[in-house]
C-alpha atoms as a PDB file:
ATOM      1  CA  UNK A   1     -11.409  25.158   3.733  1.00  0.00           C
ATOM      2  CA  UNK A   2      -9.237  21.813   3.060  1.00  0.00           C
ATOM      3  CA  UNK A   3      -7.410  19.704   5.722  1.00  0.00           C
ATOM      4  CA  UNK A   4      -3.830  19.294   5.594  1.00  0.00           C
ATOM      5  CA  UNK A   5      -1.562  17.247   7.259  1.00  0.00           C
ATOM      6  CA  UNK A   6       1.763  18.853   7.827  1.00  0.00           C
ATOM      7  CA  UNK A   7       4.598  16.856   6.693  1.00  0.00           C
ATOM      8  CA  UNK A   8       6.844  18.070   9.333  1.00  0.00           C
ATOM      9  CA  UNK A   9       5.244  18.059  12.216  1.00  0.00           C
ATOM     10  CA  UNK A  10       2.482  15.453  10.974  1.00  0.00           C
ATOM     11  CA  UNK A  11      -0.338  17.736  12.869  1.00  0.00           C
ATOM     12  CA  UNK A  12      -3.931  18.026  11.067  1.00  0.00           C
ATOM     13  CA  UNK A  13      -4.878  21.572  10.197  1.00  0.00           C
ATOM     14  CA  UNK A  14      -7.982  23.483   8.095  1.00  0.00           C
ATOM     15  CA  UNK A  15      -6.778  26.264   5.840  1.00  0.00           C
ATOM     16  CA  UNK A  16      -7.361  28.462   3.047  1.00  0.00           C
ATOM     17  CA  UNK A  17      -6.529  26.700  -0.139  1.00  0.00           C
ATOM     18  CA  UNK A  18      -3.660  29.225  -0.753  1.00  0.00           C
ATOM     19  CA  UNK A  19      -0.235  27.816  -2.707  1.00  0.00           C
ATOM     20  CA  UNK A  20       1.775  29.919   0.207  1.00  0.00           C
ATOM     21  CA  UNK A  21      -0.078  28.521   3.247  1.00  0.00           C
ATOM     22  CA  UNK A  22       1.877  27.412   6.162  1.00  0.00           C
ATOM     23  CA  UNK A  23       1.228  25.024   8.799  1.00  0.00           C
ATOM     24  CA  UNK A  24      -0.459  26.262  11.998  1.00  0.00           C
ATOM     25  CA  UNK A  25       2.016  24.603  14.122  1.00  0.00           C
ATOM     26  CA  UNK A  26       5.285  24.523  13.089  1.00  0.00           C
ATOM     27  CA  UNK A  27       4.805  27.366  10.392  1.00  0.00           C
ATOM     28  CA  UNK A  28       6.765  25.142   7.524  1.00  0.00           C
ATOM     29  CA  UNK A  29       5.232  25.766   4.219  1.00  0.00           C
ATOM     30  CA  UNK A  30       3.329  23.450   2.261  1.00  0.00           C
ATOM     31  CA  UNK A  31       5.038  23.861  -0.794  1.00  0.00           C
ATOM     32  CA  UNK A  32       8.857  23.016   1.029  1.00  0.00           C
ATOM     33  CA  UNK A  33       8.254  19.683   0.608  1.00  0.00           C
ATOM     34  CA  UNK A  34       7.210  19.585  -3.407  1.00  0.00           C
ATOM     35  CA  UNK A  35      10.561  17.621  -4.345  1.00  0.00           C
ATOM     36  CA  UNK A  36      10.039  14.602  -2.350  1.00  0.00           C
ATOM     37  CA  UNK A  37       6.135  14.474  -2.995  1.00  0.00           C
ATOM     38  CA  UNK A  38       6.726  14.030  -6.384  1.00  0.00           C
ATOM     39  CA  UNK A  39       8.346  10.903  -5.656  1.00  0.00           C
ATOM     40  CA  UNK A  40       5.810   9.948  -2.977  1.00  0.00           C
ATOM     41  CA  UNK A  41       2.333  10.459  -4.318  1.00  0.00           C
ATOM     42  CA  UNK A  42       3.998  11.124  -7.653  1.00  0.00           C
ATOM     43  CA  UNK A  43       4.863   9.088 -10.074  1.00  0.00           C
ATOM     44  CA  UNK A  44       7.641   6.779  -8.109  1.00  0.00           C
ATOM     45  CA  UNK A  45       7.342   4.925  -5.187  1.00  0.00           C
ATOM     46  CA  UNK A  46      11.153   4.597  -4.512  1.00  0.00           C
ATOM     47  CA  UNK A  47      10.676   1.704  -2.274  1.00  0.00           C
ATOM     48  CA  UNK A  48       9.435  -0.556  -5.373  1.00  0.00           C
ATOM     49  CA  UNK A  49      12.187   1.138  -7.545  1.00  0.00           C
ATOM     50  CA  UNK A  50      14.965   0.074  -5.349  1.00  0.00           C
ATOM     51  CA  UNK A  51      13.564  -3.563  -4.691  1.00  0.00           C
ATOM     52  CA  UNK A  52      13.353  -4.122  -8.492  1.00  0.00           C
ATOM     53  CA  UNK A  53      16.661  -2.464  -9.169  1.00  0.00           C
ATOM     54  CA  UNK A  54      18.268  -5.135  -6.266  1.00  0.00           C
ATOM     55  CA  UNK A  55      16.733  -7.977  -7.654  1.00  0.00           C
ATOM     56  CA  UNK A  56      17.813  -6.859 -11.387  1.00  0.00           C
ATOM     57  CA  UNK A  57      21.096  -7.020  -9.542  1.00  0.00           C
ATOM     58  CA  UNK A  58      21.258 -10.143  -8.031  1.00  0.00           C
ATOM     59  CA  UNK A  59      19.303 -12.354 -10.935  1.00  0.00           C
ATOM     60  CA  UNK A  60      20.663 -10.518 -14.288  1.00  0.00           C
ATOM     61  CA  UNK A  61      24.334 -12.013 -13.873  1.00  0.00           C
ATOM     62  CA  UNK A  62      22.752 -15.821 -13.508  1.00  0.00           C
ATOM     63  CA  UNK A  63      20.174 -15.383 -16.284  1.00  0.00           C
ATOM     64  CA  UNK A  64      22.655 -14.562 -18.631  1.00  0.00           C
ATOM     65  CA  UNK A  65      25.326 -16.994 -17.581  1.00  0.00           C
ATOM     66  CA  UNK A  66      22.614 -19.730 -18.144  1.00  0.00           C
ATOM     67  CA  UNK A  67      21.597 -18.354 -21.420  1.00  0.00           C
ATOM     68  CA  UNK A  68      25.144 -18.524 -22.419  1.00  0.00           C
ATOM     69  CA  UNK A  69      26.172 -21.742 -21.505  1.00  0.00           C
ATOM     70  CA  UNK A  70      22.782 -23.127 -23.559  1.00  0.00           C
ATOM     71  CA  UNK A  71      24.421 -20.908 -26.624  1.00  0.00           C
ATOM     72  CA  UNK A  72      27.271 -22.068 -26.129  1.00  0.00           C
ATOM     73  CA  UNK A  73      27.357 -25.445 -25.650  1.00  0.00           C
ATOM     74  CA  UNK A  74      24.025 -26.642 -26.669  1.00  0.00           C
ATOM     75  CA  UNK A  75      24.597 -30.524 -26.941  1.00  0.00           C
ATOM     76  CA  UNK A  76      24.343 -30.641 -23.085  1.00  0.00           C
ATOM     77  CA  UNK A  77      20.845 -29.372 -22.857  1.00  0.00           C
ATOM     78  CA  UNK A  78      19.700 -31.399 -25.555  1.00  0.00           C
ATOM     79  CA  UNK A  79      21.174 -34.579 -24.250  1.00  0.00           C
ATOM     80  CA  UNK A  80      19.062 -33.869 -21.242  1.00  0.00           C
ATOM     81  CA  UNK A  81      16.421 -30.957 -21.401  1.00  0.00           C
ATOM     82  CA  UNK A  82      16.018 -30.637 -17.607  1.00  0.00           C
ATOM     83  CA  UNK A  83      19.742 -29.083 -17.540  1.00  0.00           C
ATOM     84  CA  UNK A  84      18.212 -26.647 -20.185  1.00  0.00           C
ATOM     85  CA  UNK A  85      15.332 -25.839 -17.805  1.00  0.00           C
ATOM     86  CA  UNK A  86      17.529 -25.386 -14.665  1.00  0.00           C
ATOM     87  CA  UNK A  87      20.194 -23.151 -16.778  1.00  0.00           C
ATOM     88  CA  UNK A  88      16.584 -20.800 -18.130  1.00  0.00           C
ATOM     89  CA  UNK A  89      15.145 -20.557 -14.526  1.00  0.00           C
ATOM     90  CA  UNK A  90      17.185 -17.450 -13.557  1.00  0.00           C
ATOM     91  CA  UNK A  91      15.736 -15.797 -16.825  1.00  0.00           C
ATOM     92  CA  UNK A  92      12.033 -16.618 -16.317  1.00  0.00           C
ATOM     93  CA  UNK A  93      13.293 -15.164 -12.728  1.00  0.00           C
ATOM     94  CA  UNK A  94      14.179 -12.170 -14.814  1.00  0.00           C
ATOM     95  CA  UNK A  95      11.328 -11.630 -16.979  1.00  0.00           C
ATOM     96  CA  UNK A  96       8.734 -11.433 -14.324  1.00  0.00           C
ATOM     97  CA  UNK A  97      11.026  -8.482 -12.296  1.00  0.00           C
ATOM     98  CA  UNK A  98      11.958  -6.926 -15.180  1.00  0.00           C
ATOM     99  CA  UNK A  99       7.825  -6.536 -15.699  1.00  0.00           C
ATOM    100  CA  UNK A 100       7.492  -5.468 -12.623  1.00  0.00           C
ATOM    101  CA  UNK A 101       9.938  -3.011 -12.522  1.00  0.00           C
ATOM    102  CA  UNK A 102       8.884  -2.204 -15.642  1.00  0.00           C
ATOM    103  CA  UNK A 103       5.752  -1.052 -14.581  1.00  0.00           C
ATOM    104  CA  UNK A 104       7.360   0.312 -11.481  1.00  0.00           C
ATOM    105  CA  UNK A 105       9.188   2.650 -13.538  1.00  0.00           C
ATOM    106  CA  UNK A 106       5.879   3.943 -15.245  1.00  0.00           C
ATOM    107  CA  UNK A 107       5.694   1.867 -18.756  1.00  0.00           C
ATOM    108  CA  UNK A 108       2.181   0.758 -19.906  1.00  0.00           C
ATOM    109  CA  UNK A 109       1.447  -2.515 -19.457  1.00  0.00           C
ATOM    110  CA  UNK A 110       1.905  -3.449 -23.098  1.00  0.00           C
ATOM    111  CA  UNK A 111       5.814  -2.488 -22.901  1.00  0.00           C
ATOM    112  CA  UNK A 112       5.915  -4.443 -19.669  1.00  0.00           C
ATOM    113  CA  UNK A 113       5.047  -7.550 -21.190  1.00  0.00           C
ATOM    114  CA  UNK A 114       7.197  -6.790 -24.473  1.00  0.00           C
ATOM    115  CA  UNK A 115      10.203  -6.080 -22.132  1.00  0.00           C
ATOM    116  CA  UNK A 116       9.559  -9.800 -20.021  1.00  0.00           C
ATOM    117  CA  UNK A 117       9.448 -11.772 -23.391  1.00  0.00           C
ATOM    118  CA  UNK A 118      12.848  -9.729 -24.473  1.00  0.00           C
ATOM    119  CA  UNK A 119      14.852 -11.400 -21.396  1.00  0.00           C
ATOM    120  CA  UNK A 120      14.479 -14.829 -23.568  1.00  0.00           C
ATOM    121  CA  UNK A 121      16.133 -13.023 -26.280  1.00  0.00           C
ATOM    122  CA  UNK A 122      20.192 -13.555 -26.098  1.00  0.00           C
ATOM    123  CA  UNK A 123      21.935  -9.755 -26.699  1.00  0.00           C
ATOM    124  CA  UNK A 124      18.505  -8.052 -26.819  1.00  0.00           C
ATOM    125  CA  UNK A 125      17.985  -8.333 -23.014  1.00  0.00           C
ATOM    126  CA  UNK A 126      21.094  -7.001 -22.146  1.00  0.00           C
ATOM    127  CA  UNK A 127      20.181  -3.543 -23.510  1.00  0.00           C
ATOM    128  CA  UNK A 128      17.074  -3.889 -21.744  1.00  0.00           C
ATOM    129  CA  UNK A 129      18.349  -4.358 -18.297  1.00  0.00           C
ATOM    130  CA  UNK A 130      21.305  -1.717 -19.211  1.00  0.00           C
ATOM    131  CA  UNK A 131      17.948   0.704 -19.656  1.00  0.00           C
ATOM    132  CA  UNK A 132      16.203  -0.862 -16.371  1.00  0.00           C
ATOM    133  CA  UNK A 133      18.785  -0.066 -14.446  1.00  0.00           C
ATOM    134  CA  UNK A 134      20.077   3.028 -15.562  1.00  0.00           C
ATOM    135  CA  UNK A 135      16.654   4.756 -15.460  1.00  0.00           C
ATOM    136  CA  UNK A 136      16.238   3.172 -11.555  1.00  0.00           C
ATOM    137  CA  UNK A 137      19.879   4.639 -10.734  1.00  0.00           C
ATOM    138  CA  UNK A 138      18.612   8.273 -12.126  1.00  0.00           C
ATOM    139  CA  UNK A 139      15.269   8.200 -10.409  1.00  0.00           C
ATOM    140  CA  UNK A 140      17.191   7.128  -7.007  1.00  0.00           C
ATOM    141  CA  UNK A 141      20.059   9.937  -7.547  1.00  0.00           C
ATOM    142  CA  UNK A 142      16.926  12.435  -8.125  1.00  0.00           C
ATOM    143  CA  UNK A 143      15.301  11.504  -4.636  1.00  0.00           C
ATOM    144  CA  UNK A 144      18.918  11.996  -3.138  1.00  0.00           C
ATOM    145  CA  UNK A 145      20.266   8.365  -2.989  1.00  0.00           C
ATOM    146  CA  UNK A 146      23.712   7.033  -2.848  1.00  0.00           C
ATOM    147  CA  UNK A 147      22.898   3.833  -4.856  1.00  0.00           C
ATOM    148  CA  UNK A 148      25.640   1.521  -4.647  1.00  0.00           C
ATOM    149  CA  UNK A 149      26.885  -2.024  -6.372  1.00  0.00           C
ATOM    150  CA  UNK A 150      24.338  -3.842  -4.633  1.00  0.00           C
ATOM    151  CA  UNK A 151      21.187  -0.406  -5.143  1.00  0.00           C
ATOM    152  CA  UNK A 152      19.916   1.215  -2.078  1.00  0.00           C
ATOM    153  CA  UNK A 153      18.021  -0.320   0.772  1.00  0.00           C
ATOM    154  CA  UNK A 154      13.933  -0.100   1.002  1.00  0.00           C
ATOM    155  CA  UNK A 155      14.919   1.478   4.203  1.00  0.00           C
ATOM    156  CA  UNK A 156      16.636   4.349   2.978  1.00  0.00           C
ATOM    157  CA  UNK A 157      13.972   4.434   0.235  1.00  0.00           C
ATOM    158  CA  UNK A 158      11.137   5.021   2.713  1.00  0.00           C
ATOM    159  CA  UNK A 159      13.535   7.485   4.104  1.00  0.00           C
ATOM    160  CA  UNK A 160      13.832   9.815   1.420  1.00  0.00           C
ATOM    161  CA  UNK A 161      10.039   9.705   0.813  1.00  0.00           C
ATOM    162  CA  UNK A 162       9.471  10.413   4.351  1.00  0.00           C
ATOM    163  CA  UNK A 163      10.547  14.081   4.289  1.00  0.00           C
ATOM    164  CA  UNK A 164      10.283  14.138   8.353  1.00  0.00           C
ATOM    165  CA  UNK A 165      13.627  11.411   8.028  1.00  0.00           C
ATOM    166  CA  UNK A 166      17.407  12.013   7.409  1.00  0.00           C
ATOM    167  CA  UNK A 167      17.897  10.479   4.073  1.00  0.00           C
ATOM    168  CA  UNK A 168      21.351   8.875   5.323  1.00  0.00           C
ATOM    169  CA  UNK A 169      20.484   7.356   8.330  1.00  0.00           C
ATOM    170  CA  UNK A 170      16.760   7.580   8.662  1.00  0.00           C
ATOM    171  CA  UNK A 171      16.745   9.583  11.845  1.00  0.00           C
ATOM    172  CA  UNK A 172      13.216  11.469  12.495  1.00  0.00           C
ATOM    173  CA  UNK A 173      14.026  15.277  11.603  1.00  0.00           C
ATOM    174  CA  UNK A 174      10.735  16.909  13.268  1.00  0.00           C
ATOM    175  CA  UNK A 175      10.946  19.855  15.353  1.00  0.00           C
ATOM    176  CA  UNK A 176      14.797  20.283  14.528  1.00  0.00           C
ATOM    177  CA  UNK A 177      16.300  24.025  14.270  1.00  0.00           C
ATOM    178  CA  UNK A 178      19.861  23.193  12.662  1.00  0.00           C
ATOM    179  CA  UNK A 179      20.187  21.653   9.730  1.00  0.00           C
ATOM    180  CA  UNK A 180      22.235  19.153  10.769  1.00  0.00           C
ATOM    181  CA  UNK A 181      20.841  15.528  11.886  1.00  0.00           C
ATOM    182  CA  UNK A 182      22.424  14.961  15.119  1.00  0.00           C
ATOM    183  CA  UNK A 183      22.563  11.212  14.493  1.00  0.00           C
ATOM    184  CA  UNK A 184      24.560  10.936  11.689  1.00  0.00           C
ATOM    185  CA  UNK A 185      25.716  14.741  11.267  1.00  0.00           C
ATOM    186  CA  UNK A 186      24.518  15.189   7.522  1.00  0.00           C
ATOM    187  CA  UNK A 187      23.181  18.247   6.278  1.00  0.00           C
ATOM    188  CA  UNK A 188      19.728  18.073   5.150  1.00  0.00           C
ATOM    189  CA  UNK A 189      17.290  21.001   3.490  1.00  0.00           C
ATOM    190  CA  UNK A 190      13.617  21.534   4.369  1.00  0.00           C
ATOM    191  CA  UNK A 191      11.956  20.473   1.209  1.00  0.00           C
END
């Protein structure tokens, strides 16, 4: 018979490798929690997601300001090409997160590196990081999410892959019988 760990009450258990066993303890079913394991041992780790998606945020509006002000008035930067360096560090910035979310967000490594070498490319890497960041925003609203102008926090993140937390407030759930979390008052469900 395989262990389990129970992801409610976290307690360490043999049983019979049945799809409709239930924990010893607490008697939650194993199979209640299949949403948020798919974005836990799954595919996404919604921590990384939500990093990459902040720093998309944060650099995106600076790598294309630079990239525009080199388009647009190029004379500057060729008078003196360390302006033109400082105005294209945001978008090296860029490139490597965009990668990295890239890969965060499950692309082969191949289309990683293809996406990084797109945020040198004026227009192009706009409908890259319009992708980026629309794809993060779904995955996020699918793990239950409120992602706002600035994304979601890594600690609300580890919340909603931690199925034993309130995804608002991060409150520990275990051993509950409403379905209420008395911290904040939301209403959670027991998968």
């Amino acid at each position: 018979m395989p262990t389990y760990t129970c992801r409610a009450c976290r307690q360490k258990f043999d049983a019979p490798d049945d799809p409709e066993a239930a924990c010893i303890f607490c008697g939650v079913g194993l199979t209640e929690f299949r949403t948020r394991l798919d974005f836990h041992a799954g595919r996404y780790d919604l921590v990384y997601v939500a990093g990459g998606l902040r720093w998309i945020i944060r650099i995106a509006p600076f790598a294309l300001l630079g990239q525009a002000a080199l388009l647009l008035f190029p004379s500057i930067w060729l008078a003196d090409w360390r302006i033109g360096v400082v105005e294209l560090l945001p978008t090296f910035a860029l490139a490597v997160v965009m990668g990295v979310q890239s890969f965060n967000l499950g692309k082969l490594l191949d289309r990683c590196i293809t996406i990084s070498l797109a945020m040198f490319v004026p227009l192009v890497n706009i409908l890259f990081i319009v992708e980026s960041v629309s794809v993060a925003r779904t995955i996020l609203h699918r793990a239950g999410l409120a992602v706002g102008a600035l994304g979601v926090s890594g600690e609300l993140a580890r919340a909603a892959m931690d199925p034993t937390r309130c995804i608002s407030c991060g409150y520990i759930l275990t051993g509950l019988k409403r379905r209420r979390c008395p911290e904040c008052g939301s209403e959670f469900d027991t998968r």
